[in-house]
C-alpha atoms as a PDB file:
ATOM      1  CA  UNK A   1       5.156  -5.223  19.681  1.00  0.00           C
ATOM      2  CA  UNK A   2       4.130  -8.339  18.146  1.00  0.00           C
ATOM      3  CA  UNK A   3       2.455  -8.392  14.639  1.00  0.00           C
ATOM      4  CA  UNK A   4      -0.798  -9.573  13.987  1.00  0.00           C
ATOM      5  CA  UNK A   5      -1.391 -12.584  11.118  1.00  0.00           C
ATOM      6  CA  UNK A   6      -1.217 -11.642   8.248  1.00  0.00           C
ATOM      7  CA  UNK A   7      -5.378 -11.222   7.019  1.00  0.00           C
ATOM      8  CA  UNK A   8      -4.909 -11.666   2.934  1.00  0.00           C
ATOM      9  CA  UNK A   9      -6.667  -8.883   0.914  1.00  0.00           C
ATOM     10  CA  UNK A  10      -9.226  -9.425  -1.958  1.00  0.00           C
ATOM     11  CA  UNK A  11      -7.104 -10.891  -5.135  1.00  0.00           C
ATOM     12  CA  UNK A  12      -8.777  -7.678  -7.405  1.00  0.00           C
ATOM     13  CA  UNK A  13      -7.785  -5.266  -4.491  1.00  0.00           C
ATOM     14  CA  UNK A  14      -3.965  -7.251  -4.872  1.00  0.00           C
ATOM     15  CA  UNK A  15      -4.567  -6.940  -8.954  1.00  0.00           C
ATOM     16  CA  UNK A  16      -4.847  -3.172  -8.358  1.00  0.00           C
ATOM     17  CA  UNK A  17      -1.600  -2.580  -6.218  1.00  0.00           C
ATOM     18  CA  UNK A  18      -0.117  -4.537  -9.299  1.00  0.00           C
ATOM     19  CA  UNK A  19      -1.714  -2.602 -11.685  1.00  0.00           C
ATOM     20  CA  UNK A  20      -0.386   0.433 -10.036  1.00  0.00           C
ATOM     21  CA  UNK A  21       2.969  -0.645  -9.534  1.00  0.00           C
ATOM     22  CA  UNK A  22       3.104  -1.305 -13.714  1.00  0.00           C
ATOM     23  CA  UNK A  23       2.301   2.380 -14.134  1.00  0.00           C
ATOM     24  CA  UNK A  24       4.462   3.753 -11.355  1.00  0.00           C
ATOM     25  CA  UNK A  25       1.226   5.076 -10.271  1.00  0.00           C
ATOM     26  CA  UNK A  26       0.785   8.090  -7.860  1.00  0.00           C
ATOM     27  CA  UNK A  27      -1.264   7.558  -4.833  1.00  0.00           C
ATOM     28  CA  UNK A  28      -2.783   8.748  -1.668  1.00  0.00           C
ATOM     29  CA  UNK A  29      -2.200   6.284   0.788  1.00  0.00           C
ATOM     30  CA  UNK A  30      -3.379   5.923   4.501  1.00  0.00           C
ATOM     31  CA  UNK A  31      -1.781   2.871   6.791  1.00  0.00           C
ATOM     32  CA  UNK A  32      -1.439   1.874  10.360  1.00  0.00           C
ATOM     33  CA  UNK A  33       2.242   1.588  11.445  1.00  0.00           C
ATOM     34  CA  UNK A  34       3.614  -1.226  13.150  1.00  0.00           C
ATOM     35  CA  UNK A  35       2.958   0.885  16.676  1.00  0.00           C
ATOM     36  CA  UNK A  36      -0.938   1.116  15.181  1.00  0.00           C
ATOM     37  CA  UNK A  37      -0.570   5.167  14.029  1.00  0.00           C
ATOM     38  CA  UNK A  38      -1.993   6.137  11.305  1.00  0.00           C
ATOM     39  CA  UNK A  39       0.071   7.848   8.537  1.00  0.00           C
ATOM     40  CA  UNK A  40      -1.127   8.835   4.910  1.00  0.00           C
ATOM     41  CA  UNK A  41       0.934  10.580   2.456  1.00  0.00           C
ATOM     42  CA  UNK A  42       1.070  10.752  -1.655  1.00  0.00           C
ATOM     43  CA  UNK A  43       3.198   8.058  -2.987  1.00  0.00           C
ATOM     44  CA  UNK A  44       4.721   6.310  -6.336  1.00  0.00           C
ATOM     45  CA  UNK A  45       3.491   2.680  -5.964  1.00  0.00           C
ATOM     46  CA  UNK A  46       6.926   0.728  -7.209  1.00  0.00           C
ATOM     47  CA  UNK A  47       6.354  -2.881  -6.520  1.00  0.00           C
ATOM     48  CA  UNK A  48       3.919  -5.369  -4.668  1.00  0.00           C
ATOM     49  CA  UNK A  49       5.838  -8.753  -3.501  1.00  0.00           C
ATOM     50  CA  UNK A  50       5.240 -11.366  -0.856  1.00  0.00           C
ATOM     51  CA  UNK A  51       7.589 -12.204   2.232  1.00  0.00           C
ATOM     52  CA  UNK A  52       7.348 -14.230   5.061  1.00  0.00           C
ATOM     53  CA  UNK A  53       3.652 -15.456   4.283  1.00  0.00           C
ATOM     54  CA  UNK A  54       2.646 -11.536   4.102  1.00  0.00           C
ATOM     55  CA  UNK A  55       2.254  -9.767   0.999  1.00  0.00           C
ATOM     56  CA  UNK A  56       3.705  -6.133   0.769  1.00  0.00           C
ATOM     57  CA  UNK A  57       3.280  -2.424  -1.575  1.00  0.00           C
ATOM     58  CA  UNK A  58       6.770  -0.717  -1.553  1.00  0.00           C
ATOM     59  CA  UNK A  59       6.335   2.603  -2.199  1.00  0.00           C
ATOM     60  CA  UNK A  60       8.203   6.135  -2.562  1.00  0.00           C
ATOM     61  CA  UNK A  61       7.006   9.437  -0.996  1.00  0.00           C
ATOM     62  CA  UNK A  62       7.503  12.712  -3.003  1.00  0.00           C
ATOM     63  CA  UNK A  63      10.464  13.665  -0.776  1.00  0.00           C
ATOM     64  CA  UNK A  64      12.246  10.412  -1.480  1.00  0.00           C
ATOM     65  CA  UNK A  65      11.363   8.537   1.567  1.00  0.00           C
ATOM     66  CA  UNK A  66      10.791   5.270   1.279  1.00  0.00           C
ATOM     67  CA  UNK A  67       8.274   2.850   2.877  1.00  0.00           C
ATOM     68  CA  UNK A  68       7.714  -1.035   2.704  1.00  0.00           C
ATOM     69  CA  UNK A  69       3.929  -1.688   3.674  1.00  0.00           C
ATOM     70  CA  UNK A  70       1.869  -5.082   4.787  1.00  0.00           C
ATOM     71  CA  UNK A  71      -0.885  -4.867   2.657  1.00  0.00           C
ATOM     72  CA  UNK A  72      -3.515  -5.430   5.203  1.00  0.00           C
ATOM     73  CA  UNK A  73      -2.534  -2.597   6.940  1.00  0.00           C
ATOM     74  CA  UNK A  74      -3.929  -0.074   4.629  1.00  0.00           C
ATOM     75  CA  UNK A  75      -6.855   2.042   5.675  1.00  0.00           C
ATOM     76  CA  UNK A  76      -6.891   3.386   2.532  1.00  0.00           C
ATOM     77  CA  UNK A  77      -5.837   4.125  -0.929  1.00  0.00           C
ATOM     78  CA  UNK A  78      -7.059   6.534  -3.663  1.00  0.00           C
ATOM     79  CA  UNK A  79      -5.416   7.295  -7.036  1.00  0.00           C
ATOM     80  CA  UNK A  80      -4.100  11.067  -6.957  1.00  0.00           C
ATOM     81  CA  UNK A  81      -5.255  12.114 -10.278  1.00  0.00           C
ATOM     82  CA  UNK A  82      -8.855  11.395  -9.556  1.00  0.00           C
ATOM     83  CA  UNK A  83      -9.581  10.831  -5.729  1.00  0.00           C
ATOM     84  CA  UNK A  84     -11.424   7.919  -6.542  1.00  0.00           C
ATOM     85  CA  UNK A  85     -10.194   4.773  -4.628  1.00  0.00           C
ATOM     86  CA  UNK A  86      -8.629   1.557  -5.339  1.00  0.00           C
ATOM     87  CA  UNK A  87     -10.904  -0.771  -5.873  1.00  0.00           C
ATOM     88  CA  UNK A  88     -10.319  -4.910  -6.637  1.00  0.00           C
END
């Protein structure tokens, strides 16, 4: 399956992933896989960086798994001690 362009994200919604990575924060996160299924799960945010013209949230699940993510393939993302979402 080929992947779509990369579609950049708003630079305060980008400031926020960075913000979150800073603190380590915890949140709930819900992204389309590269085979377009949806998976959410609570993460620690541990670093944003850009590759390949795409930019990227690397992130650690509570069981240890770990997941690199394209940024525009977020649905959603809301910090876990409040429910209130990300916003840029």
């Amino acid at each position: 399956m080929t992947k779509p362009p990369y579609q950049p994200i708003a630079c305060g919604l980008h400031e926020t992933y960075q913000l979150a990575a800073m603190r380590q924060a915890v949140v709930d996160l819900s992204w389309r896989t590269d085979e377009d299924l949806l998976q959410r799960t609570r993460v620690v945010v541990e670093d944003v960086f850009t590759e390949a013209q795409a930019e990227y949230l690397r992130v650690k699940t509570q069981a240890g798994d770990r997941y690199v993510i394209r940024l525009d393939r977020i649905v959603e993302a809301r910090w876990a001690d409040t429910g209130q979402p990300l916003l840029g």
